[in-house]
N, C-alpha and C. Protein backbone atom coordinates (compact mmCIF):
# COMPACT_ATOMS: atom_id res chain seq x y z
N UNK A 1 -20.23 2.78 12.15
CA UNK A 1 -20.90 3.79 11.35
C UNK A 1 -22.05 4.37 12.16
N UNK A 2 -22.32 5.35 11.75
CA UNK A 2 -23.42 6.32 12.07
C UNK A 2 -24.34 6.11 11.44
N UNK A 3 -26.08 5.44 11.34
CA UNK A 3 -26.91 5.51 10.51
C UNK A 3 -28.08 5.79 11.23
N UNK A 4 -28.51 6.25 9.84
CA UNK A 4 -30.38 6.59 10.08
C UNK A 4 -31.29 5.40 8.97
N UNK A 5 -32.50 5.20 9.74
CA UNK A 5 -32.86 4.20 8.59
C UNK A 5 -32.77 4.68 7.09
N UNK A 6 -32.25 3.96 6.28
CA UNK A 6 -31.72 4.05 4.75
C UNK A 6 -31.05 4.70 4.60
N UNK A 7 -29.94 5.49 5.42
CA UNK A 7 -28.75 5.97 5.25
C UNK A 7 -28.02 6.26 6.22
N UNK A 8 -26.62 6.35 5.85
CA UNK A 8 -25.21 6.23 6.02
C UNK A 8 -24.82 7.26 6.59
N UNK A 9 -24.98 8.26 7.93
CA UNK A 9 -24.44 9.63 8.47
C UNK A 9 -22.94 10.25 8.55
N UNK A 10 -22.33 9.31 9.25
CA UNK A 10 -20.53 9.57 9.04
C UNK A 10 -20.30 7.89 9.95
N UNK A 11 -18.67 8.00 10.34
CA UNK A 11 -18.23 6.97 10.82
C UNK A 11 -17.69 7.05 12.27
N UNK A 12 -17.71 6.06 13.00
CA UNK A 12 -17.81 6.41 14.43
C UNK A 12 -16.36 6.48 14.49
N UNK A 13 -15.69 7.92 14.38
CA UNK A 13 -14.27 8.50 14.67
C UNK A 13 -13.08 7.52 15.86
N UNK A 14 -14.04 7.47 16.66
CA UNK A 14 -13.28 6.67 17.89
C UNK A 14 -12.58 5.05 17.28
N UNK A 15 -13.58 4.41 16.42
CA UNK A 15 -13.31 3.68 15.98
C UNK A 15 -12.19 3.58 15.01
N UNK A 16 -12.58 4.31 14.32
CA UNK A 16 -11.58 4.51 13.16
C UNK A 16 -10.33 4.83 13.49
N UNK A 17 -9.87 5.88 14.69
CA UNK A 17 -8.61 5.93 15.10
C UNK A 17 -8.79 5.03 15.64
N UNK A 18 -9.07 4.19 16.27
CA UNK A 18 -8.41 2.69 16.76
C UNK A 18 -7.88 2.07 16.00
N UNK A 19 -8.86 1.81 14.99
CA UNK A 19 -8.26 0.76 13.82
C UNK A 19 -7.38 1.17 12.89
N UNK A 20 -7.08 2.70 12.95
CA UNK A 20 -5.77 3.12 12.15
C UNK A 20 -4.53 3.00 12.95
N UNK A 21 -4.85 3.34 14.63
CA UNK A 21 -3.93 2.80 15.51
C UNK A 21 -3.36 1.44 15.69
N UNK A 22 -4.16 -0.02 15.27
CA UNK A 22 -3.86 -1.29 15.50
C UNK A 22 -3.32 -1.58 13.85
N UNK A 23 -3.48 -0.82 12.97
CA UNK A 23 -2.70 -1.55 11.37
C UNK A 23 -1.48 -0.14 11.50
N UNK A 24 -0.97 0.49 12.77
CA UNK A 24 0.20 0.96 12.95
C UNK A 24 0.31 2.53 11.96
N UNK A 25 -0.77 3.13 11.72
CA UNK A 25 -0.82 4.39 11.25
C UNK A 25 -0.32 5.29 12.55
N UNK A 26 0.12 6.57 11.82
CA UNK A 26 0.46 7.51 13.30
C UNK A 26 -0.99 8.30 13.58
N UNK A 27 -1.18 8.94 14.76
CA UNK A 27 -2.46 9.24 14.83
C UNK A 27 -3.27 10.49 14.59
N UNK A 28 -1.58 11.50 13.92
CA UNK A 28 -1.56 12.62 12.88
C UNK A 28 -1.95 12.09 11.78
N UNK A 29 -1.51 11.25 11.28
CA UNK A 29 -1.70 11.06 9.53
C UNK A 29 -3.30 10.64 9.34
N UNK A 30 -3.71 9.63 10.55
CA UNK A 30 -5.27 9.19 10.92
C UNK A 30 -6.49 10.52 10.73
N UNK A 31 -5.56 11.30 11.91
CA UNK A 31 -6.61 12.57 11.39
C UNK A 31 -6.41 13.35 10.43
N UNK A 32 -5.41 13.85 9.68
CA UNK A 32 -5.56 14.30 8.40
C UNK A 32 -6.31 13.93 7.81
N UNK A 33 -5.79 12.42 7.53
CA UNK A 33 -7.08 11.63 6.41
C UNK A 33 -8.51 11.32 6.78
N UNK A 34 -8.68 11.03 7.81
CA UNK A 34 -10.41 10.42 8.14
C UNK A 34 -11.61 11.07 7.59
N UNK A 35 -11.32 12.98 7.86
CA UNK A 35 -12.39 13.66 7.38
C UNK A 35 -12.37 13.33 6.04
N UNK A 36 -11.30 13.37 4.81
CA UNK A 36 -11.55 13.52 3.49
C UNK A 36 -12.32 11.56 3.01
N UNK A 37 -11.43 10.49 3.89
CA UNK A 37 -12.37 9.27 3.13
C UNK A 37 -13.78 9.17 3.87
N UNK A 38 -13.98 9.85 5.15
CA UNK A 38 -15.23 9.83 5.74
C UNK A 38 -16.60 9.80 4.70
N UNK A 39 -16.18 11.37 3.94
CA UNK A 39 -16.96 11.65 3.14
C UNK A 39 -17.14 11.07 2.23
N UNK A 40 -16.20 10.64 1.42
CA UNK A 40 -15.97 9.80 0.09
C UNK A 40 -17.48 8.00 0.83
N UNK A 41 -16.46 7.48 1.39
CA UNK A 41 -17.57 6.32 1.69
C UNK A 41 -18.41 6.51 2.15
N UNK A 42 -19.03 7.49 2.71
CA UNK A 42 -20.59 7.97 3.31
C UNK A 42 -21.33 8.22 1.93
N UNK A 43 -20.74 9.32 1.03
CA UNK A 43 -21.36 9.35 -0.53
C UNK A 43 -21.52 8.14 -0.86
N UNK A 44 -20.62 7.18 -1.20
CA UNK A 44 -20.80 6.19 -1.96
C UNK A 44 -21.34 4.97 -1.10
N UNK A 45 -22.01 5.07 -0.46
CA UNK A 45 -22.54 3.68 0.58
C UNK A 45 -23.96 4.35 0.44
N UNK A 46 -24.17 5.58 0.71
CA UNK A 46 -25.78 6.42 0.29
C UNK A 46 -26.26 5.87 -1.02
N UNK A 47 -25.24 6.30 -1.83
CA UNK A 47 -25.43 6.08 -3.12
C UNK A 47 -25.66 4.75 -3.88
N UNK A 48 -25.13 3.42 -2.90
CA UNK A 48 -25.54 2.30 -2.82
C UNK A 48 -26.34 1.75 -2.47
N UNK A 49 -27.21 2.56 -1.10
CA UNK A 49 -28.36 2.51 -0.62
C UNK A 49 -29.72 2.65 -1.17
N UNK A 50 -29.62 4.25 -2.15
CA UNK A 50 -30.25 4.44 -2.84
C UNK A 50 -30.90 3.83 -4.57
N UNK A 51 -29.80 3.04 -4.56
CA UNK A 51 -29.50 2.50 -5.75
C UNK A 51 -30.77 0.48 -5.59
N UNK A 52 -30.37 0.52 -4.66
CA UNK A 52 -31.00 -0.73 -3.98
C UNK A 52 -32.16 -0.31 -3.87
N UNK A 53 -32.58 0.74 -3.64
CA UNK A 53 -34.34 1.07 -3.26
C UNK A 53 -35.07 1.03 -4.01
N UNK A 54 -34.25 1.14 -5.89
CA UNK A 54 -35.09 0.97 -6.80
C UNK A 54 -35.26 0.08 -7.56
């Protein structure tokens, strides 16, 4: 992951196609999907972050 103190920026891409590469995803379908759950768990890990601060 990408962070700044108390939050969540995006996910380190390189990684992520690796690890969609080693559980045998193709590395089309990897990038289709990455941008749309990128966002989804960056919202909701912020939103967990923030949630903790109070």
């Amino acid at each position: 992951m990408r962070v700044l103190p108390g939050a969540v920026i995006g996910w380190d891409m390189s990684a992520a196609l690796a690890l969609g590469s080693a559980l045998g995803i193709c590395p089309p379908a990897i990038a289709e999907l990455l941008p749309a759950l990128e966002a989804v768990m960056v919202r909701r890990v912020n939103e967990q972050i923030a949630a903790n601060r109070d």
